[in-house]
C-alpha atoms as a PDB file:
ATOM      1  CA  UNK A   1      91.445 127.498  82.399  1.00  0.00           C
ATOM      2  CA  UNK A   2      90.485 124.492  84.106  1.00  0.00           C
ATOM      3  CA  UNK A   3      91.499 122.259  81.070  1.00  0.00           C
ATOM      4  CA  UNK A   4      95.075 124.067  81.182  1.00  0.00           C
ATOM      5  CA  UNK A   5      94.964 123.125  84.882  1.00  0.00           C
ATOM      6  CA  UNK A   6      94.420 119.986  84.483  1.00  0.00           C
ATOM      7  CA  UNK A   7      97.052 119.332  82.148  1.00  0.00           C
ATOM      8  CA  UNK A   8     100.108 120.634  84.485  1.00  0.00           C
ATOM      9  CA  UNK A   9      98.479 118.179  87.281  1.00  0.00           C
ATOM     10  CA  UNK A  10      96.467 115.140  85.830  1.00  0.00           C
ATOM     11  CA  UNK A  11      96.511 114.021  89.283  1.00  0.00           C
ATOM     12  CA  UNK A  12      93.890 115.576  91.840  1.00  0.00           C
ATOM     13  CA  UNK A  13      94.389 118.424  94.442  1.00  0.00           C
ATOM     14  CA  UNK A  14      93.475 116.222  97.447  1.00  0.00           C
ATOM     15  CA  UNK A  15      96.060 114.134  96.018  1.00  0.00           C
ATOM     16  CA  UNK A  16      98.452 115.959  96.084  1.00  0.00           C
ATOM     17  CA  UNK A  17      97.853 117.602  99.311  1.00  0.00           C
ATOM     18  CA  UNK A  18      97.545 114.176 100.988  1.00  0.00           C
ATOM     19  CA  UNK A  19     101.183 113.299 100.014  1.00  0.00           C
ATOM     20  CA  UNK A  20     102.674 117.112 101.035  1.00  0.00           C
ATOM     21  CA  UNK A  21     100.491 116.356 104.369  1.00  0.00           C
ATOM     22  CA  UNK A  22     101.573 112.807 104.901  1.00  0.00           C
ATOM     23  CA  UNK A  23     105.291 114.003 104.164  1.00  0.00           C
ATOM     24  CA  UNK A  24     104.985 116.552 107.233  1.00  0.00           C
ATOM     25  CA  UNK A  25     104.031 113.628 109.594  1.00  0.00           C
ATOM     26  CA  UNK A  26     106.199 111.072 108.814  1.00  0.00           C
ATOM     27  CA  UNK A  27     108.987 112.707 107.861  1.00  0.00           C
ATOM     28  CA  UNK A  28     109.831 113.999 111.191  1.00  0.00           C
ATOM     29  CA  UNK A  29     108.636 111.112 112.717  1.00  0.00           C
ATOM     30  CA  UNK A  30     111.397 108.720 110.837  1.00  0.00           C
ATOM     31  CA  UNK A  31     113.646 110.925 111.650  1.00  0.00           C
ATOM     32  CA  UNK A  32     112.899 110.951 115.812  1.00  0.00           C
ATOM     33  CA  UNK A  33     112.288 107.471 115.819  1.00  0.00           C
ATOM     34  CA  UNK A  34     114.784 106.008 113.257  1.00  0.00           C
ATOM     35  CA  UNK A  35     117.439 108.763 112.724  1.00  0.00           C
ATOM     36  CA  UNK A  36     118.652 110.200 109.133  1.00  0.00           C
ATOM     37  CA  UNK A  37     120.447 106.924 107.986  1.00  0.00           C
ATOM     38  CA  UNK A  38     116.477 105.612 107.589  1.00  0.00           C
ATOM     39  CA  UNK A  39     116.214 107.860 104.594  1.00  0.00           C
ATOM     40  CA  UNK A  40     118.855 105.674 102.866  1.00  0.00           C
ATOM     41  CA  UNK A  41     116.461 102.904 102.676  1.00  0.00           C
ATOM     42  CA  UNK A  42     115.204 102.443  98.929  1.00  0.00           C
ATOM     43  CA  UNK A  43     111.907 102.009 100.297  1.00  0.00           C
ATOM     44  CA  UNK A  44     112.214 105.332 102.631  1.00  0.00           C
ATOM     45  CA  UNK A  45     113.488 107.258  99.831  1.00  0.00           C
ATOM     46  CA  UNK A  46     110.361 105.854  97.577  1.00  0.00           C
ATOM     47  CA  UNK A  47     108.270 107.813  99.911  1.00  0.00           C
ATOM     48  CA  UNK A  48     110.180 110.887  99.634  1.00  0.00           C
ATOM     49  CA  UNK A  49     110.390 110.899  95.757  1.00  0.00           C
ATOM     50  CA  UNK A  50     106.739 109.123  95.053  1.00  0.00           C
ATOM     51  CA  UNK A  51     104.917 112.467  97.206  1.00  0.00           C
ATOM     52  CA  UNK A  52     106.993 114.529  95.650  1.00  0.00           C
ATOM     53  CA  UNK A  53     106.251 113.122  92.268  1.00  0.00           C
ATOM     54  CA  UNK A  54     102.465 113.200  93.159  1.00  0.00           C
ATOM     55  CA  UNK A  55     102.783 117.109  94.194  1.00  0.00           C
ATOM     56  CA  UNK A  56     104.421 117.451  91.215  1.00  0.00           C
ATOM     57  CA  UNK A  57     102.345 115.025  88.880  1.00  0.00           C
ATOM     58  CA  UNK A  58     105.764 114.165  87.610  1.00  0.00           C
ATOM     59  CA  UNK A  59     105.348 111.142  86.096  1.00  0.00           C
ATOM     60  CA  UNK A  60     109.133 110.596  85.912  1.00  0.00           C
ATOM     61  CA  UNK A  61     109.628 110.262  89.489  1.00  0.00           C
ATOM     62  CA  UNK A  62     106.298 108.441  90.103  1.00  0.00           C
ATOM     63  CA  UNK A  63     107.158 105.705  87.258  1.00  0.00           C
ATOM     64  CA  UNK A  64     110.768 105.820  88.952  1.00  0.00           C
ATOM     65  CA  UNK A  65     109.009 104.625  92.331  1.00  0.00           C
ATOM     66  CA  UNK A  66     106.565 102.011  90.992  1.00  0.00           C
ATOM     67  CA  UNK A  67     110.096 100.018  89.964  1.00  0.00           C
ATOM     68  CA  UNK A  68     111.403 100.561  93.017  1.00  0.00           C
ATOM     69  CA  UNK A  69     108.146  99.733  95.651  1.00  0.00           C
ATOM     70  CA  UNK A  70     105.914  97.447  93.963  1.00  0.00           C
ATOM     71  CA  UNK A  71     107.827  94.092  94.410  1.00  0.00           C
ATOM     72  CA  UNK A  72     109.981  95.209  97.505  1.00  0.00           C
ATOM     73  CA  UNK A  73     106.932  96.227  99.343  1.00  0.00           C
ATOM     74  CA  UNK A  74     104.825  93.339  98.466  1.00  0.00           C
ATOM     75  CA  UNK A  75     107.721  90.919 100.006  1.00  0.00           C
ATOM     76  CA  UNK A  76     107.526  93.158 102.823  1.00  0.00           C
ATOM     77  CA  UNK A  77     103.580  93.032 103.007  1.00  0.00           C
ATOM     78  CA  UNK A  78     104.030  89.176 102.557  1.00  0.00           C
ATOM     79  CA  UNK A  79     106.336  88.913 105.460  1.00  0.00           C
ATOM     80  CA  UNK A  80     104.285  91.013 107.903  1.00  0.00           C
ATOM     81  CA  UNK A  81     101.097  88.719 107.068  1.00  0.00           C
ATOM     82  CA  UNK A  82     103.145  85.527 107.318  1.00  0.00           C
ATOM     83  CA  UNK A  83     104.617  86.896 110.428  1.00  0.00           C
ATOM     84  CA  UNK A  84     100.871  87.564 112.325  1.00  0.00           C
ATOM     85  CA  UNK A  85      99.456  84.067 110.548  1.00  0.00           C
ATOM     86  CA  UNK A  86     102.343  81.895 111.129  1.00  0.00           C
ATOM     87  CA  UNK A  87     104.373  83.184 113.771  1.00  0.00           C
ATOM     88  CA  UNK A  88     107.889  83.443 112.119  1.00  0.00           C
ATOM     89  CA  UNK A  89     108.971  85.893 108.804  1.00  0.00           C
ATOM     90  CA  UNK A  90     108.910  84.088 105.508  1.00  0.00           C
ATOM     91  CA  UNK A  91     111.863  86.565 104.396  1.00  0.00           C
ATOM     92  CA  UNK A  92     112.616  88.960 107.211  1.00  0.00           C
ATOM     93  CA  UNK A  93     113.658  92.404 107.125  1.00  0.00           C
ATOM     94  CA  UNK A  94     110.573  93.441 109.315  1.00  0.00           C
ATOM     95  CA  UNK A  95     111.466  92.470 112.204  1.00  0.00           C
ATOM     96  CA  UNK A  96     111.104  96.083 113.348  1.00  0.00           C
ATOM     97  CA  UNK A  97     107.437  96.107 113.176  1.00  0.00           C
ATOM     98  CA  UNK A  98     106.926  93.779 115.731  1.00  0.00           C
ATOM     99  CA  UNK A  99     109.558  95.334 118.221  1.00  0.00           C
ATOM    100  CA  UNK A 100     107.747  96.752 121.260  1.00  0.00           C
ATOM    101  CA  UNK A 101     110.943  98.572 122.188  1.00  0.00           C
ATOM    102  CA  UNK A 102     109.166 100.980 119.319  1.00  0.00           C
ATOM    103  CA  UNK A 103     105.099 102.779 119.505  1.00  0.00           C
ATOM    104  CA  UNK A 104     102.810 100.984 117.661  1.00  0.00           C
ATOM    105  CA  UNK A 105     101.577 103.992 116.005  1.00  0.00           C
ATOM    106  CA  UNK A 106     105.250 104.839 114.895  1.00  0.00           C
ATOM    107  CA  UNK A 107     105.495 100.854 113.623  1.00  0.00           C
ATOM    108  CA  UNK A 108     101.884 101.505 112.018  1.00  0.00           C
ATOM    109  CA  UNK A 109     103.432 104.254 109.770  1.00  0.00           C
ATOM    110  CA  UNK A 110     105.606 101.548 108.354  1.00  0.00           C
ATOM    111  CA  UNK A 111     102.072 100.367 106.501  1.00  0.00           C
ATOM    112  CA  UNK A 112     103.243 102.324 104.064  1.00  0.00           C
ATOM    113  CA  UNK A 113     104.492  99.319 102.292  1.00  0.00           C
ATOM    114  CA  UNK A 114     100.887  98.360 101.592  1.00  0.00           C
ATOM    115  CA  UNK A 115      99.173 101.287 100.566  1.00  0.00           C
ATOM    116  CA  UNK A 116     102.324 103.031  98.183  1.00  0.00           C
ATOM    117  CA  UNK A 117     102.109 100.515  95.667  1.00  0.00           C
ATOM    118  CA  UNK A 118      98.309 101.359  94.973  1.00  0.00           C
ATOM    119  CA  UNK A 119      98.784 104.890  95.084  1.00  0.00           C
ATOM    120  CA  UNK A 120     101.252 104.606  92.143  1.00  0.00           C
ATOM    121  CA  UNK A 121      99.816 102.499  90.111  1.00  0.00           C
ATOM    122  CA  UNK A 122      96.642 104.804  90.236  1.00  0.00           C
ATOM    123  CA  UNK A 123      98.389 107.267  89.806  1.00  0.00           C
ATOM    124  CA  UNK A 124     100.088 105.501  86.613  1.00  0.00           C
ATOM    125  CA  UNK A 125      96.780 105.548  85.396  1.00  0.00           C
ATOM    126  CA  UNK A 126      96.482 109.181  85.060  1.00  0.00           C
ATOM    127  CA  UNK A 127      99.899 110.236  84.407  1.00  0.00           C
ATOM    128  CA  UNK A 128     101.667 107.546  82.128  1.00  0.00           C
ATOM    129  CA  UNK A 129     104.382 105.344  82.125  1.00  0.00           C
ATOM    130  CA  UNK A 130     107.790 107.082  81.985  1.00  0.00           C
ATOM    131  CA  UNK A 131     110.154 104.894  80.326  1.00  0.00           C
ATOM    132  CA  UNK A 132     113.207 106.737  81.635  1.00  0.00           C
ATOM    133  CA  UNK A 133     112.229 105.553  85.393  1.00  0.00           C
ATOM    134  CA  UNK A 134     114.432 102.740  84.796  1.00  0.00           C
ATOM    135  CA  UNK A 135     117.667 104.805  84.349  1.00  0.00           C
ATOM    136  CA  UNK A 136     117.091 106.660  86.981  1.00  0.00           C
ATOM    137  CA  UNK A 137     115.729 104.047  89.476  1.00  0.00           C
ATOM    138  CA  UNK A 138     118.773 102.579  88.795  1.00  0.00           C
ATOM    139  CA  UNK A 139     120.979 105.806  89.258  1.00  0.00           C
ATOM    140  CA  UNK A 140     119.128 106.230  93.115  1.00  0.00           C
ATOM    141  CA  UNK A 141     119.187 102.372  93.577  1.00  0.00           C
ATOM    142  CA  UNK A 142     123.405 102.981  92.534  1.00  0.00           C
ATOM    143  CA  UNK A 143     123.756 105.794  94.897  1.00  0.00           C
ATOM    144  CA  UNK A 144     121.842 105.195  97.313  1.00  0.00           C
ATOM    145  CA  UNK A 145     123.941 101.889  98.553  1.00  0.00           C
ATOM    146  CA  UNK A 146     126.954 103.831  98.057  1.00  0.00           C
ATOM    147  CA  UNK A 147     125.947 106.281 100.735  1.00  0.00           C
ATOM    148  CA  UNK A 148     124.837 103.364 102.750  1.00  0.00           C
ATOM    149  CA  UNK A 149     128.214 102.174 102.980  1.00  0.00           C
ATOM    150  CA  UNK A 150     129.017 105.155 105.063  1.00  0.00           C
ATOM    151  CA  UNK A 151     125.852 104.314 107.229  1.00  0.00           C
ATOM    152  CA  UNK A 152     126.477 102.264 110.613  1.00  0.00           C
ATOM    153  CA  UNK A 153     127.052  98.760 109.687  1.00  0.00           C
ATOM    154  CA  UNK A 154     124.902  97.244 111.905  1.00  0.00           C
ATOM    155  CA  UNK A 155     122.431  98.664 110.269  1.00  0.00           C
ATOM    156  CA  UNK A 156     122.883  97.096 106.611  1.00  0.00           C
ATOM    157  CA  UNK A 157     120.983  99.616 104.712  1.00  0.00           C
ATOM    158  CA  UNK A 158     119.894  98.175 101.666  1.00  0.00           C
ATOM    159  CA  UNK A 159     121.993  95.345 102.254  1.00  0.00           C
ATOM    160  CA  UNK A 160     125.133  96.610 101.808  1.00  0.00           C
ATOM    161  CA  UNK A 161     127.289  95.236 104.180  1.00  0.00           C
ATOM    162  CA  UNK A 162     125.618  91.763 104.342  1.00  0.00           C
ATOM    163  CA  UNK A 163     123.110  90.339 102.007  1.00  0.00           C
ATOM    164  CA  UNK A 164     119.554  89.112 102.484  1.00  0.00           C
ATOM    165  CA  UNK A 165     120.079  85.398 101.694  1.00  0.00           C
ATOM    166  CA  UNK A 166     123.196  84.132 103.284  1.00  0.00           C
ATOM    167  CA  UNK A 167     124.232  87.157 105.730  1.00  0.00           C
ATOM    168  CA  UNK A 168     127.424  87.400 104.044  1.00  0.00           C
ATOM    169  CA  UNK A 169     129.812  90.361 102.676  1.00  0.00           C
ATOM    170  CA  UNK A 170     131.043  89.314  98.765  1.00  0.00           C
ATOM    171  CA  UNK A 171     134.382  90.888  99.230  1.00  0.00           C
ATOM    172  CA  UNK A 172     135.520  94.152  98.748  1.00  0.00           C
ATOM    173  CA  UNK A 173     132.981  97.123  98.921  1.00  0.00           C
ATOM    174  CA  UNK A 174     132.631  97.597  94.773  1.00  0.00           C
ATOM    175  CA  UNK A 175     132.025  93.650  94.346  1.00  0.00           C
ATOM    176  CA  UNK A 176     129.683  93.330  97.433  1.00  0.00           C
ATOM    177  CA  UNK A 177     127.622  96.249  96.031  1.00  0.00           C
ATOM    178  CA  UNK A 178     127.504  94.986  92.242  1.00  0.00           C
ATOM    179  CA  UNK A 179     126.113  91.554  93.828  1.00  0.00           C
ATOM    180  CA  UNK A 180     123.237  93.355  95.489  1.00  0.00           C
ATOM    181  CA  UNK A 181     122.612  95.928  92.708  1.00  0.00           C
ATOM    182  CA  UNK A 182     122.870  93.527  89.559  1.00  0.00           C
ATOM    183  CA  UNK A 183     119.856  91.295  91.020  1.00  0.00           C
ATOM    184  CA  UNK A 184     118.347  94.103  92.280  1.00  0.00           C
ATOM    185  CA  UNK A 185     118.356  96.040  88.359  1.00  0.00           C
ATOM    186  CA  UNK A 186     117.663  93.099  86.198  1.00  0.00           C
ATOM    187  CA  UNK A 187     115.690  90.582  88.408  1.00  0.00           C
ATOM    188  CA  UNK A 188     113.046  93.405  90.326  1.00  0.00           C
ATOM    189  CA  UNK A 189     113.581  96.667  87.920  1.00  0.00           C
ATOM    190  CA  UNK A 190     113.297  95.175  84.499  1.00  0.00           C
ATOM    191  CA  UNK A 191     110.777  92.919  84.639  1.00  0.00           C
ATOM    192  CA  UNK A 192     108.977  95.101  86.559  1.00  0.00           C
ATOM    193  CA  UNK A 193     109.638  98.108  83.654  1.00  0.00           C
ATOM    194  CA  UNK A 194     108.460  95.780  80.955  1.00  0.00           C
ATOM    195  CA  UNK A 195     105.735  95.161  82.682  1.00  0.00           C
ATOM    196  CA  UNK A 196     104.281  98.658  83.517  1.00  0.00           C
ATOM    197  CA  UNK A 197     105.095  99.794  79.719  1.00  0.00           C
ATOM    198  CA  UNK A 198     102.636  97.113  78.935  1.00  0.00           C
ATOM    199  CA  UNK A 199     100.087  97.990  81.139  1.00  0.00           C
ATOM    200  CA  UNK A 200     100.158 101.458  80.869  1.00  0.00           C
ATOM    201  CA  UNK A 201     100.354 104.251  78.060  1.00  0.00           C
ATOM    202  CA  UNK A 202     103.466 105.505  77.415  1.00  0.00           C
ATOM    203  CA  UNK A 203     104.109 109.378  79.274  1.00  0.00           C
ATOM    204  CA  UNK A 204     104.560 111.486  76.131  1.00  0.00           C
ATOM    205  CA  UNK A 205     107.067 114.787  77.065  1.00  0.00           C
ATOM    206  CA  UNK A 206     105.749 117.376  74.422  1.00  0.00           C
ATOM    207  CA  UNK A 207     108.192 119.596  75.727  1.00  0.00           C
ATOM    208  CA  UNK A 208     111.039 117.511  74.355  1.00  0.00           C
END
């Protein structure tokens, strides 16, 4: 029985109950603090889907997370340390986390950005590679900046009203949008895909 067990959820109770925990916190926490246009964010919605992946042990929706945290949240890790050694952001977008305006312990939660990426990769390690995370990465990353069109501007979720580089809009919604997604697909998802298939087994679905 505890073999059988085991199988459903390669990944361990305390696990699993950590993420369903965390999710209780934070969750209503984002949503006090930064309203329900914050759950647009790609990296906001990588919490959401990576605990429920790890409650789960699906490793569809973990592998589907690793694509879409590890390099964002390492350029956001980069630009908080630059930020405390330096004094200015090396790329930006975290501005928040230095805003007084906001509790520390609420701008502490952000943090997340350096201790997701471990979490999936070990927890890669125990459930496999899924080689369908990058069509559906790409499916939320698609949606998910079509919503944020509908978001408040000023917000630029996910970049799209403005982009990252030049703070400009590239036209008309569709063509703005494909600029941001296209780089964000083939220059952070697929490289990042190839490179977890290599380091990791392959997920095997013996239902299918």
């Amino acid at each position: 029985m505890p073999e059988l067990a085991s199988q459903f959820h390669p990944l361990p109770a305390w696990a699993r109950w950590a993420a369903l925990i965390w999710l209780a916190i934070w969750v209503p926490t984002y949503l006090y603090y930064w309203g329900s246009s914050s759950f647009l964010f790609l990296c906001d919605l990588a919490v959401l889907l990576a605990c429920a992946g790890i409650w789960t042990s699906n490793a569809l929706l973990i592998s589907s997370q690793a694509l879409s945290s590890l390099v964002v949240d390492f350029a956001w890790t980069a630009d908080v340390v630059w930020m405390l050694l330096f004094g200015r952001h090396l790329i930006g977008g975290t501005e928040y986390f230095f805003d007084p305006l906001y509790p520390l312990v609420v701008r502490l939660m952000s943090t997340f950005h350096i201790v997701l990426p471990i979490i999936l990769l070990l927890s890669l390690r125990r459930t496999g590679y899924d080689a369908r995370a990058l069509r559906l990465q790409s499916l939320i990353a698609v949606a998910a900046l079509i919503a944020s069109r509908f978001a408040n501007p000023h917000k630029n979720i996910n970049f799209a009203f403005t982009d990252p580089f030049f703070g400009r809009s590239w036209g008309p919604a569709p063509v703005h949008l494909a600029v941001i997604l296209v780089p964000l697909i083939f220059l952070i998802y697929v490289p990042t895909h190839i490179v977890l298939k290599r380091c990791f087994r392959q997920f095997r679905n013996d239902s299918e």
